[in-house]
PDB file of N, CA and C in Angstrom:
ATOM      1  N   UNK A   1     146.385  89.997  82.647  1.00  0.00           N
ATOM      2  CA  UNK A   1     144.944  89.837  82.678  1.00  0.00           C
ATOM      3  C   UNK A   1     144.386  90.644  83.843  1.00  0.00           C
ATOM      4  N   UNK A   2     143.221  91.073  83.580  1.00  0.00           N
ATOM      5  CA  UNK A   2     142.647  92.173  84.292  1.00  0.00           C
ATOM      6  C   UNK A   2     141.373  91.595  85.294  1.00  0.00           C
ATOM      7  N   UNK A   3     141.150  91.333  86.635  1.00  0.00           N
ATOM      8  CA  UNK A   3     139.935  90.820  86.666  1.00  0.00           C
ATOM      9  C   UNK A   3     139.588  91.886  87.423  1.00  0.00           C
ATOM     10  N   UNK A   4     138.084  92.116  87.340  1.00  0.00           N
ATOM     11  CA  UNK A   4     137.249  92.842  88.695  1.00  0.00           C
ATOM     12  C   UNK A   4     135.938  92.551  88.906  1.00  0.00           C
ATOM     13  N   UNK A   5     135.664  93.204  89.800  1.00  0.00           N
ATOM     14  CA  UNK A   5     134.045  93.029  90.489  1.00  0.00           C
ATOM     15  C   UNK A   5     133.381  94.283  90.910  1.00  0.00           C
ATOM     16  N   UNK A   6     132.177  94.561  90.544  1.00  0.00           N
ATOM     17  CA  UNK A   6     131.586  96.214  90.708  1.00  0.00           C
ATOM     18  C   UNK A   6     130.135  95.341  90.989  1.00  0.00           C
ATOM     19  N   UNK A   7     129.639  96.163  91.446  1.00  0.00           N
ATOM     20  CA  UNK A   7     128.186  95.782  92.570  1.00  0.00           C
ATOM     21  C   UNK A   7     127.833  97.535  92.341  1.00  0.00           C
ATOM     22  N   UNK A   8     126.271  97.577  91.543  1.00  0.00           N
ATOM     23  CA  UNK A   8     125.744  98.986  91.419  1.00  0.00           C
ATOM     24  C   UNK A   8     124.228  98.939  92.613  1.00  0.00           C
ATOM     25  N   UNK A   9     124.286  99.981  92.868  1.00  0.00           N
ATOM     26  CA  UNK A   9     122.520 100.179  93.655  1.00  0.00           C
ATOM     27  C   UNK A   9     122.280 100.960  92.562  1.00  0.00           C
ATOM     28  N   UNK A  10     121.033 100.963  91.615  1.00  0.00           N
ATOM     29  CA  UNK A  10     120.510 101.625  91.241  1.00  0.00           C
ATOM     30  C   UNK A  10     118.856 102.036  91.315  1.00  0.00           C
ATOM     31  N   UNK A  11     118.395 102.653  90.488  1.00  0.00           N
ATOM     32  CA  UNK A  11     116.754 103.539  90.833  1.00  0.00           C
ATOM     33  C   UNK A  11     116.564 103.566  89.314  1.00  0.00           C
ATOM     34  N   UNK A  12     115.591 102.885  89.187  1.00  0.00           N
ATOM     35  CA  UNK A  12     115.056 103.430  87.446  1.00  0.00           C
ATOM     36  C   UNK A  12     114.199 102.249  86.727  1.00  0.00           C
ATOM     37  N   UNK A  13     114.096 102.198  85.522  1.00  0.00           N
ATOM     38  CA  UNK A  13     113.279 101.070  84.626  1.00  0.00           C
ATOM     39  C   UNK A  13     114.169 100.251  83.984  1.00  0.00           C
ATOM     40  N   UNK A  14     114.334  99.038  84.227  1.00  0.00           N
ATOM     41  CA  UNK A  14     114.402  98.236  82.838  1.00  0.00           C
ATOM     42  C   UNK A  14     113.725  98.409  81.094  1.00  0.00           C
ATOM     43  N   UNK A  15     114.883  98.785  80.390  1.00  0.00           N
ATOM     44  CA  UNK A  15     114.071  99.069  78.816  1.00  0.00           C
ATOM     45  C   UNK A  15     113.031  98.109  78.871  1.00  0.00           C
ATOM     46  N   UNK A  16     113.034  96.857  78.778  1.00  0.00           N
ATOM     47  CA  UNK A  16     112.182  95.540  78.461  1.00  0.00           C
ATOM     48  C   UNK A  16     110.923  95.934  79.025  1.00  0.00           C
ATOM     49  N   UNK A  17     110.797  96.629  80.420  1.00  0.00           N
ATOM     50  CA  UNK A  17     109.352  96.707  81.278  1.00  0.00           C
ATOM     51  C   UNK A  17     108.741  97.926  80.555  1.00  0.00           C
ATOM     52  N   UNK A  18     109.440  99.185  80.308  1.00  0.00           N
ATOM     53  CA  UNK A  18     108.880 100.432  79.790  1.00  0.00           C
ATOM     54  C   UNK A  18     108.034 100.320  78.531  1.00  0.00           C
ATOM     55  N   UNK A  19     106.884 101.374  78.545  1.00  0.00           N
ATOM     56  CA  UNK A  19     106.445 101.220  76.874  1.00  0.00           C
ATOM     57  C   UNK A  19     107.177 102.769  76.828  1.00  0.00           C
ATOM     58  N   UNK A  20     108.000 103.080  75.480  1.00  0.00           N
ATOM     59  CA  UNK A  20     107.938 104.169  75.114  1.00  0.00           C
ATOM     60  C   UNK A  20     107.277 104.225  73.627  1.00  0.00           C
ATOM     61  N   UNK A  21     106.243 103.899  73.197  1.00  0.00           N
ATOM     62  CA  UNK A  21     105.607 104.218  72.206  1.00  0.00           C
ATOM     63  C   UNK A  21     104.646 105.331  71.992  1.00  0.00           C
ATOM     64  N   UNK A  22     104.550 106.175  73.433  1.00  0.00           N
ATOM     65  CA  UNK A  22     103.625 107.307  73.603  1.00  0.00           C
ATOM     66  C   UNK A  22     104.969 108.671  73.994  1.00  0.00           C
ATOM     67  N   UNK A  23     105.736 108.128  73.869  1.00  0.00           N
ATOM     68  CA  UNK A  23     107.342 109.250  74.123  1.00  0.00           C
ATOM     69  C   UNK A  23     107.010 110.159  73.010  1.00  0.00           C
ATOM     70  N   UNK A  24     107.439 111.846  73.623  1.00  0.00           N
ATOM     71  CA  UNK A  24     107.148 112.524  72.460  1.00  0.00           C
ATOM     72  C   UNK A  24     108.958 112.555  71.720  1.00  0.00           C
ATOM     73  N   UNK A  25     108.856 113.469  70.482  1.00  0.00           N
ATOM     74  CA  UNK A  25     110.035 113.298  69.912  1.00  0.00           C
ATOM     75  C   UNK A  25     111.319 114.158  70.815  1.00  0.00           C
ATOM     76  N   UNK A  26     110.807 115.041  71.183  1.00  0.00           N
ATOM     77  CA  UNK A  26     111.892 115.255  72.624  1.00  0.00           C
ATOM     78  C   UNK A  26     112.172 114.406  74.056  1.00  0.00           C
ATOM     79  N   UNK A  27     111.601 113.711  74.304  1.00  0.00           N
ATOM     80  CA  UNK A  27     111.552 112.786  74.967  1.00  0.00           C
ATOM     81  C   UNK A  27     112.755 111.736  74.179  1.00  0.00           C
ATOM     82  N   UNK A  28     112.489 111.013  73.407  1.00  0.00           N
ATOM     83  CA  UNK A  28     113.094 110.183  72.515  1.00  0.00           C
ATOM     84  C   UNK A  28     114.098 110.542  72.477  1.00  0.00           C
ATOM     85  N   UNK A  29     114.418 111.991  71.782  1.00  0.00           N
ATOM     86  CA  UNK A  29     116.210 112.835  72.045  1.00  0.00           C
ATOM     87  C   UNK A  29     116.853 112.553  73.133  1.00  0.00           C
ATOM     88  N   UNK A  30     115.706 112.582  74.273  1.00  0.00           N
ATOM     89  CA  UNK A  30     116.581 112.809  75.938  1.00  0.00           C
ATOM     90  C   UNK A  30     116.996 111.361  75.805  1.00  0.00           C
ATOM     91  N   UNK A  31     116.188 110.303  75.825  1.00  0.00           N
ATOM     92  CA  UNK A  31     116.292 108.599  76.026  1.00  0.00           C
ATOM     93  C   UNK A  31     117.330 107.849  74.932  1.00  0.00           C
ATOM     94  N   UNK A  32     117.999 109.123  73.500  1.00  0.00           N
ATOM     95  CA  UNK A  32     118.912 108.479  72.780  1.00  0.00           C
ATOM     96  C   UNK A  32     120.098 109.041  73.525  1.00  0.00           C
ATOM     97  N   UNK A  33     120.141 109.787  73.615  1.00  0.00           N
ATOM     98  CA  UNK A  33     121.079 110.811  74.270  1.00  0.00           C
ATOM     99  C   UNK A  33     122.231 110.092  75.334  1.00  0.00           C
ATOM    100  N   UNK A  34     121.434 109.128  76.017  1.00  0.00           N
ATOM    101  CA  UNK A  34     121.841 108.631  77.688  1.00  0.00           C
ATOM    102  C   UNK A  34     122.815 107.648  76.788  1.00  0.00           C
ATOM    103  N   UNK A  35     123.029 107.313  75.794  1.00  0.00           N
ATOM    104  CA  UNK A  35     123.975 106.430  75.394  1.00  0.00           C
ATOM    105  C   UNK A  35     124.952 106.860  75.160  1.00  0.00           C
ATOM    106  N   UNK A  36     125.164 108.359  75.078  1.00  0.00           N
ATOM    107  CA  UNK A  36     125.886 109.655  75.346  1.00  0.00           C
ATOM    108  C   UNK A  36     126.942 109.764  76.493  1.00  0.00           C
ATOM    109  N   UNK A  37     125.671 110.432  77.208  1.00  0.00           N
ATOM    110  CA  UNK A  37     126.017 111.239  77.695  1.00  0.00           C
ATOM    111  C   UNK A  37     124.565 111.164  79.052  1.00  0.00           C
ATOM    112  N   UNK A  38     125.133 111.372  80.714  1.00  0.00           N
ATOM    113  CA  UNK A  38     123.663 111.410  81.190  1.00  0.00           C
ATOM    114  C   UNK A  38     122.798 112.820  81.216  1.00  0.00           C
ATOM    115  N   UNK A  39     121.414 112.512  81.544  1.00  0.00           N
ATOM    116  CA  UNK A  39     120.528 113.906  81.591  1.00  0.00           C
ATOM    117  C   UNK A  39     120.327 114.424  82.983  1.00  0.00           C
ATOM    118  N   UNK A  40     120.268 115.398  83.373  1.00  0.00           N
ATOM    119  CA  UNK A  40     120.345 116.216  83.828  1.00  0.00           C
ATOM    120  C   UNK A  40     119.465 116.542  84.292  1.00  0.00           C
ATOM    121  N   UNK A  41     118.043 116.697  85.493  1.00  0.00           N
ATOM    122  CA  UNK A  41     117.110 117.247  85.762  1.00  0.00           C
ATOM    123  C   UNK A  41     116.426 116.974  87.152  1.00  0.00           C
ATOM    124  N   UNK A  42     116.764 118.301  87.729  1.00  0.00           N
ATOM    125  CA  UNK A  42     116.184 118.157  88.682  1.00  0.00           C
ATOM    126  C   UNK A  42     116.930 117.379  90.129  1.00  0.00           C
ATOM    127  N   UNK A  43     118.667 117.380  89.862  1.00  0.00           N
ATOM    128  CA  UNK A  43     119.333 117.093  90.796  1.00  0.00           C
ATOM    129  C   UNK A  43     119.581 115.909  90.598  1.00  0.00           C
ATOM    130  N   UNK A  44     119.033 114.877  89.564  1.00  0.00           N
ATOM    131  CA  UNK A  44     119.310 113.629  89.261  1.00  0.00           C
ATOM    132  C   UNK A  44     120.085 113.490  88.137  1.00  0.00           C
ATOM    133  N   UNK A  45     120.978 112.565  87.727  1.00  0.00           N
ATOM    134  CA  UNK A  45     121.577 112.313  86.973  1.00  0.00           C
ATOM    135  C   UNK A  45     121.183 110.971  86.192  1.00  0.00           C
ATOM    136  N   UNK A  46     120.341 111.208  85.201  1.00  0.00           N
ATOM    137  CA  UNK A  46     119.545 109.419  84.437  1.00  0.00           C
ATOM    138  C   UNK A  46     120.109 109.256  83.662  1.00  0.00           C
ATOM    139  N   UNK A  47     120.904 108.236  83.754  1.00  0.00           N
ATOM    140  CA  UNK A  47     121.772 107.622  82.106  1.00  0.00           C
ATOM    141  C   UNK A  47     120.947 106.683  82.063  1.00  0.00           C
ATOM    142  N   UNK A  48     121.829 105.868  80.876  1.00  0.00           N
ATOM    143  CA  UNK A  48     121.606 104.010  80.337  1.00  0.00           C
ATOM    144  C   UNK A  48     122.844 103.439  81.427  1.00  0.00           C
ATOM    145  N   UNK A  49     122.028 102.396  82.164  1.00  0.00           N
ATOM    146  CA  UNK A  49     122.752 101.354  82.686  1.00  0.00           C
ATOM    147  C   UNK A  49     122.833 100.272  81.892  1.00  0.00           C
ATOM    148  N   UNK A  50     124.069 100.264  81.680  1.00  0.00           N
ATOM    149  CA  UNK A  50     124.739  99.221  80.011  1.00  0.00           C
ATOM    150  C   UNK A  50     124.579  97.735  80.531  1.00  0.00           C
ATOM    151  N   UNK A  51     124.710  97.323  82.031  1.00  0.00           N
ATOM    152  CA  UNK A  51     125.057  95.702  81.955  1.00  0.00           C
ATOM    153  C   UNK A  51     123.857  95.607  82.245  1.00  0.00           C
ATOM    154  N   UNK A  52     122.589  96.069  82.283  1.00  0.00           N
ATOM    155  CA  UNK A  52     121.377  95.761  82.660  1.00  0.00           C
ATOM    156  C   UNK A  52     120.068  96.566  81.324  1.00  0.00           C
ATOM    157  N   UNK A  53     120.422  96.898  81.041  1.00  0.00           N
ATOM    158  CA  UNK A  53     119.627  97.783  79.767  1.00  0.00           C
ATOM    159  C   UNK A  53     118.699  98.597  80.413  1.00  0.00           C
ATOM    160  N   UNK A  54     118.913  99.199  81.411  1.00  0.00           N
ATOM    161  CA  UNK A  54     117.879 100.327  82.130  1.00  0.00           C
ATOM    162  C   UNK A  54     118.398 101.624  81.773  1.00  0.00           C
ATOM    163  N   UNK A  55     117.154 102.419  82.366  1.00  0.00           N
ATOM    164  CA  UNK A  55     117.779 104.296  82.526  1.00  0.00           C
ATOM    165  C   UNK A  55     117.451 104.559  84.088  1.00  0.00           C
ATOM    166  N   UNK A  56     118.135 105.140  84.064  1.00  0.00           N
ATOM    167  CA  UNK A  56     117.805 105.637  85.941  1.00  0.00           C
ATOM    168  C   UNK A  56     118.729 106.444  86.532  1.00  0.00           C
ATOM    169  N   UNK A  57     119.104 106.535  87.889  1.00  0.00           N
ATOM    170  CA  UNK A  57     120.252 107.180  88.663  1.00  0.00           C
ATOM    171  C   UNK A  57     120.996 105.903  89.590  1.00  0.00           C
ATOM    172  N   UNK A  58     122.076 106.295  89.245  1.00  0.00           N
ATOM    173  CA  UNK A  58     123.136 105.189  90.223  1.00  0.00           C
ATOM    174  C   UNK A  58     123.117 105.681  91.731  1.00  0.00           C
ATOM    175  N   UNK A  59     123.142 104.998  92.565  1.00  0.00           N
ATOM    176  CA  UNK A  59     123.134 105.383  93.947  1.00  0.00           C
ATOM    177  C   UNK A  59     124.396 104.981  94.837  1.00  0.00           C
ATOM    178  N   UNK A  60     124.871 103.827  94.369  1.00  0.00           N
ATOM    179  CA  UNK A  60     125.981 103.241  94.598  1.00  0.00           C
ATOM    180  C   UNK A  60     126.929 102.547  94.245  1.00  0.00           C
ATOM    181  N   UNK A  61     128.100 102.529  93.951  1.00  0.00           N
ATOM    182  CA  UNK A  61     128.916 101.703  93.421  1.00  0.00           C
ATOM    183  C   UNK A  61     129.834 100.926  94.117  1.00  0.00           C
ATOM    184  N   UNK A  62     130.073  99.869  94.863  1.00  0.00           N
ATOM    185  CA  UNK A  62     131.188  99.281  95.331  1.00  0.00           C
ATOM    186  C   UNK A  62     132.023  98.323  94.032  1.00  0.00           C
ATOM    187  N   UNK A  63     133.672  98.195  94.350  1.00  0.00           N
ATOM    188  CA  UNK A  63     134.139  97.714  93.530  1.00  0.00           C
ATOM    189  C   UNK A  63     135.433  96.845  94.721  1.00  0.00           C
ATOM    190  N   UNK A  64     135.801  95.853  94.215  1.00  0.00           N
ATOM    191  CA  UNK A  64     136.910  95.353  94.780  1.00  0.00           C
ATOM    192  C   UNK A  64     138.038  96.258  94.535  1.00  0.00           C
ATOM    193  N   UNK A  65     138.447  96.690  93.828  1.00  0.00           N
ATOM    194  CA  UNK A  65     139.731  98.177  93.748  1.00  0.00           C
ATOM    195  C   UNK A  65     139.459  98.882  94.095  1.00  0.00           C
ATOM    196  N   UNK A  66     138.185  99.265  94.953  1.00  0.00           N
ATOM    197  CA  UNK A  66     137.997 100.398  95.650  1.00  0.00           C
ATOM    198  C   UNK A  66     138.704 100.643  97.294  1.00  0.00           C
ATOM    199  N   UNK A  67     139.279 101.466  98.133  1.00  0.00           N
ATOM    200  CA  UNK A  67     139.668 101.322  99.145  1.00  0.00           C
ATOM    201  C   UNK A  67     138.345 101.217 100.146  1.00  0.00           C
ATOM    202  N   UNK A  68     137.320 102.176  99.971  1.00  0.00           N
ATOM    203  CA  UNK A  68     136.343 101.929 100.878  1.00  0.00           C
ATOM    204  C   UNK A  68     135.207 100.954 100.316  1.00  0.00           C
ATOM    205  N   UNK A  69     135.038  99.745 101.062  1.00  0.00           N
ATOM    206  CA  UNK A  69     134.391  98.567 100.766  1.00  0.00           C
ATOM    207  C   UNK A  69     133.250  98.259 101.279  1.00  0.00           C
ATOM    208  N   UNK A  70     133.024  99.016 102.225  1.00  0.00           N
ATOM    209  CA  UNK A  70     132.031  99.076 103.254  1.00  0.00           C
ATOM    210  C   UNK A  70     130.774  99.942 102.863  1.00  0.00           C
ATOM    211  N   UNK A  71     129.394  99.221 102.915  1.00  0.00           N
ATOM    212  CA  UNK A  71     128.379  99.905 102.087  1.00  0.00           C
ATOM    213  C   UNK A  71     127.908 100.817 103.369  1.00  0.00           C
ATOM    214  N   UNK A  72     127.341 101.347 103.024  1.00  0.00           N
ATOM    215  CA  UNK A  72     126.633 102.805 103.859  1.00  0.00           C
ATOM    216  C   UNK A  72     124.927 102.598 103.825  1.00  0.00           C
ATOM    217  N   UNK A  73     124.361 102.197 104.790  1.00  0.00           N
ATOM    218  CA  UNK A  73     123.095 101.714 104.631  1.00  0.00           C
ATOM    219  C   UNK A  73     122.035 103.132 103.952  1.00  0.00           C
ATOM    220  N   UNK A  74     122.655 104.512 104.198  1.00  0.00           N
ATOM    221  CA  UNK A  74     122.310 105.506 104.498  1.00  0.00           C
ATOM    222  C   UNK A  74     121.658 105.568 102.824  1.00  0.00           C
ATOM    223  N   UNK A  75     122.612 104.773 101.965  1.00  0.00           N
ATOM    224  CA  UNK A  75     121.998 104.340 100.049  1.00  0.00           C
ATOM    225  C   UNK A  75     120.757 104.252  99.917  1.00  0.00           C
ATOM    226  N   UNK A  76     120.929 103.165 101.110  1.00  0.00           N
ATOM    227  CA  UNK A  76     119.088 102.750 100.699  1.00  0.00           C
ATOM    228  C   UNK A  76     118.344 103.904 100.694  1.00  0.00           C
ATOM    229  N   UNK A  77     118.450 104.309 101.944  1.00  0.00           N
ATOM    230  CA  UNK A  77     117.403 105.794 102.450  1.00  0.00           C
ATOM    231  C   UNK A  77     117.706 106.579 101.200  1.00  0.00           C
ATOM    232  N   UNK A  78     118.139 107.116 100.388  1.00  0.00           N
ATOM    233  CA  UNK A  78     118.482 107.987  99.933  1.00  0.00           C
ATOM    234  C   UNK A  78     117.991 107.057  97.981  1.00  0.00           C
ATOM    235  N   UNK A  79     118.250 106.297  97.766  1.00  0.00           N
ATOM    236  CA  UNK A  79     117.324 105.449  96.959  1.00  0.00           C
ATOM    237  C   UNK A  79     115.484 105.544  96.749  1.00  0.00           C
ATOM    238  N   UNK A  80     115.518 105.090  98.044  1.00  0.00           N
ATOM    239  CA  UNK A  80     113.845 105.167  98.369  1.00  0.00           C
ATOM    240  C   UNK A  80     113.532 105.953  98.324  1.00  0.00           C
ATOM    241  N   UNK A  81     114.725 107.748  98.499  1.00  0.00           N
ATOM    242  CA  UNK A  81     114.161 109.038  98.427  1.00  0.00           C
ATOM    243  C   UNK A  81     113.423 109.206  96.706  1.00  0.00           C
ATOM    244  N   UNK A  82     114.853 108.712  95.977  1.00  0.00           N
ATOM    245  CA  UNK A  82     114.687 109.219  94.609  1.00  0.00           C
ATOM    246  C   UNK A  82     113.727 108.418  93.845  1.00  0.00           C
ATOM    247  N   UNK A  83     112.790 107.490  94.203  1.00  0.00           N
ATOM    248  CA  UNK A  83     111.804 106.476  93.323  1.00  0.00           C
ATOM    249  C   UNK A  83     110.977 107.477  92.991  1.00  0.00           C
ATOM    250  N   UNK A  84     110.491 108.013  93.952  1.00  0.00           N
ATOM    251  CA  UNK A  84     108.485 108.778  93.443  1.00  0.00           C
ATOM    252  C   UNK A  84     109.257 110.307  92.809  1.00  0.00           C
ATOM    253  N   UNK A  85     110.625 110.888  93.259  1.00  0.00           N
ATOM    254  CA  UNK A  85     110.875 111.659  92.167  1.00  0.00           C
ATOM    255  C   UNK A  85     111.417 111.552  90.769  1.00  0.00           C
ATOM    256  N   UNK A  86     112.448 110.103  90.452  1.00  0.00           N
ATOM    257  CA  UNK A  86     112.216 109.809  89.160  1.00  0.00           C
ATOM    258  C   UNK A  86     110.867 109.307  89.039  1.00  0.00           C
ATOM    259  N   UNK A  87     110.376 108.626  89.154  1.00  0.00           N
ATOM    260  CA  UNK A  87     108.870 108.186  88.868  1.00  0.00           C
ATOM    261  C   UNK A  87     107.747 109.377  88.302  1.00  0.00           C
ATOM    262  N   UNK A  88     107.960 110.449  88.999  1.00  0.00           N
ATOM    263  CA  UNK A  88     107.357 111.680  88.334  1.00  0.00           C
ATOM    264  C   UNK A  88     108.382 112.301  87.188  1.00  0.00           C
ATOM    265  N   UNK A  89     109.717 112.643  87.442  1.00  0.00           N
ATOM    266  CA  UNK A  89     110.134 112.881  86.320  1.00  0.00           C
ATOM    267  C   UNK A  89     109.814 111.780  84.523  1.00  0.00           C
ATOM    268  N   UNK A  90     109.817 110.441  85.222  1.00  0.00           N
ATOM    269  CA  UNK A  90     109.269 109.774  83.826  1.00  0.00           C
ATOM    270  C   UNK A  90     107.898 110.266  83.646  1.00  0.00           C
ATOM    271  N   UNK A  91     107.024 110.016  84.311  1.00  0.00           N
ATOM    272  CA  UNK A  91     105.994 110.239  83.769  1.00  0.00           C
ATOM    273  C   UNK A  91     105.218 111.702  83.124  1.00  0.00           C
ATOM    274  N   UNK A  92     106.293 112.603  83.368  1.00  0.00           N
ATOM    275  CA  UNK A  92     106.249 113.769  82.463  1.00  0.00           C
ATOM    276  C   UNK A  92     106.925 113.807  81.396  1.00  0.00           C
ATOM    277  N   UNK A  93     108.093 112.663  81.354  1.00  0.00           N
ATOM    278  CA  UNK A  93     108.581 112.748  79.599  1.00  0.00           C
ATOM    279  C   UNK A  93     107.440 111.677  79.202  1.00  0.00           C
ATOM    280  N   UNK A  94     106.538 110.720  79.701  1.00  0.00           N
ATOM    281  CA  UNK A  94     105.932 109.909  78.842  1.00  0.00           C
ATOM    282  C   UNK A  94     106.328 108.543  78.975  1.00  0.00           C
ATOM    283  N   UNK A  95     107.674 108.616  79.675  1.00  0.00           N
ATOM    284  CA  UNK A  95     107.756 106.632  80.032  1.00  0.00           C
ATOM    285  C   UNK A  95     106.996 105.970  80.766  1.00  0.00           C
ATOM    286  N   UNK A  96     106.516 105.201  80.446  1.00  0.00           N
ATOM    287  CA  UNK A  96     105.512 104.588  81.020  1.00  0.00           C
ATOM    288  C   UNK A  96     105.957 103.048  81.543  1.00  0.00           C
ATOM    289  N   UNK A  97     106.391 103.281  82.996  1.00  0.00           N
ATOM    290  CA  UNK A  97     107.012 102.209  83.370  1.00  0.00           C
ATOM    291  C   UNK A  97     106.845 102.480  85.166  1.00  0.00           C
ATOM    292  N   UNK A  98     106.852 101.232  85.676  1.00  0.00           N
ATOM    293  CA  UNK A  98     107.182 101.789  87.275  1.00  0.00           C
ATOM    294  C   UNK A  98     108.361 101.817  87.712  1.00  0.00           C
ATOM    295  N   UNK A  99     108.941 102.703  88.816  1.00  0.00           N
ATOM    296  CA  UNK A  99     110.389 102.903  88.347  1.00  0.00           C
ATOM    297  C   UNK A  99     110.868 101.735  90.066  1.00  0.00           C
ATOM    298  N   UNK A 100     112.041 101.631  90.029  1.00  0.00           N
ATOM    299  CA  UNK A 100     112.092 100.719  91.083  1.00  0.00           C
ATOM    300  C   UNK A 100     113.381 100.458  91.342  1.00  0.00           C
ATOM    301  N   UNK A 101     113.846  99.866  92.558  1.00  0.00           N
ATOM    302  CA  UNK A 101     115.410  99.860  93.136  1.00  0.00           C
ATOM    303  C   UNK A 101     115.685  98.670  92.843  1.00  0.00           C
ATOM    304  N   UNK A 102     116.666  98.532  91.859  1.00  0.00           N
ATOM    305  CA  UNK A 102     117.653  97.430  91.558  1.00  0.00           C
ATOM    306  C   UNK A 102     118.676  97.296  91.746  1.00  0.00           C
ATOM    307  N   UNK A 103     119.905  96.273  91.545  1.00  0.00           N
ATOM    308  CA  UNK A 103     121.221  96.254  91.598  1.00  0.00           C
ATOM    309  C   UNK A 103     121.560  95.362  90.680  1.00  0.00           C
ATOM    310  N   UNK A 104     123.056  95.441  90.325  1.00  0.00           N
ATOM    311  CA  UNK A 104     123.402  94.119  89.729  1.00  0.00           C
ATOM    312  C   UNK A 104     125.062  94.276  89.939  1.00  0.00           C
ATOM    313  N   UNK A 105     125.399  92.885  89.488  1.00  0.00           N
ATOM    314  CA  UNK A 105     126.614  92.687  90.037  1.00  0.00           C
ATOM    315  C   UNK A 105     127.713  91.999  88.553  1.00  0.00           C
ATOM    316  N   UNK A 106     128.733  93.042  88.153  1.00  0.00           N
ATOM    317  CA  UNK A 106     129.281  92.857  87.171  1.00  0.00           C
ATOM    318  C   UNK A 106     130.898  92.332  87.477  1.00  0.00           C
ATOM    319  N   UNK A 107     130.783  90.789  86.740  1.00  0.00           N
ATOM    320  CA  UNK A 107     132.233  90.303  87.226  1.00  0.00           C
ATOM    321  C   UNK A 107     132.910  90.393  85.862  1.00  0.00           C
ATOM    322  N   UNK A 108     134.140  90.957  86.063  1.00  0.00           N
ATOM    323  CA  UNK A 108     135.335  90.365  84.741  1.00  0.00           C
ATOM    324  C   UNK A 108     135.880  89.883  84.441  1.00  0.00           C
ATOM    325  N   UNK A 109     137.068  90.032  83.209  1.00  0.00           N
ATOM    326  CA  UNK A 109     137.977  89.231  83.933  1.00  0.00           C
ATOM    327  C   UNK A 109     139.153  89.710  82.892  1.00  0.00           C
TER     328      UNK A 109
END
């Protein structure tokens, strides 16, 4: 039996908060896509975050199998960098959502 623990920092929207009903049909491509594969633009990397149903950029990952365990406050800063530039990148594909720093914490087993 396999157990673990992963703790993400992430930057982005919850599907549930976003409207994409004004998404154009390229837009829509990019936002099916992330179930893929992530997109690409502008130095960011926006997938689908699967245990939370968002799109965004990961900023951090700690895991108990990881050797370095120790968070780096330097995330945050660098988080807070990327809000108002994903935040403009959505709002030029059309998502209409505010984008914002989350985390969540995935146990297994």
């Amino acid at each position: 039996m396999s157990t673990y623990a992963e703790w993400k920092l992430w930057v982005g929207v919850l599907m549930e908060d976003a409207d994409f009903d004004a998404v154009s049909d390229e837009t829509y491509e990019i936002l099916d896509g992330l179930y893929e594969k992530p997109y690409r633009i502008q130095g960011l990397k926006i997938e689908h975050i699967y245990r939370k149903s968002g799109i965004g950029v990961v900023v951090a990952t700690l895991s108990w199998n990881y050797e370095h365990k120790v968070f780096d406050l330097k995330k945050i800063a660098r988080a807070r960098a990327i809000v108002p530039k994903l935040q403009k990148i959505f709002n030029q594909l059309g998502v209409q959502a505010k984008v914002r720093i989350m985390h969540y914490v995935d146990v297994g087993g």
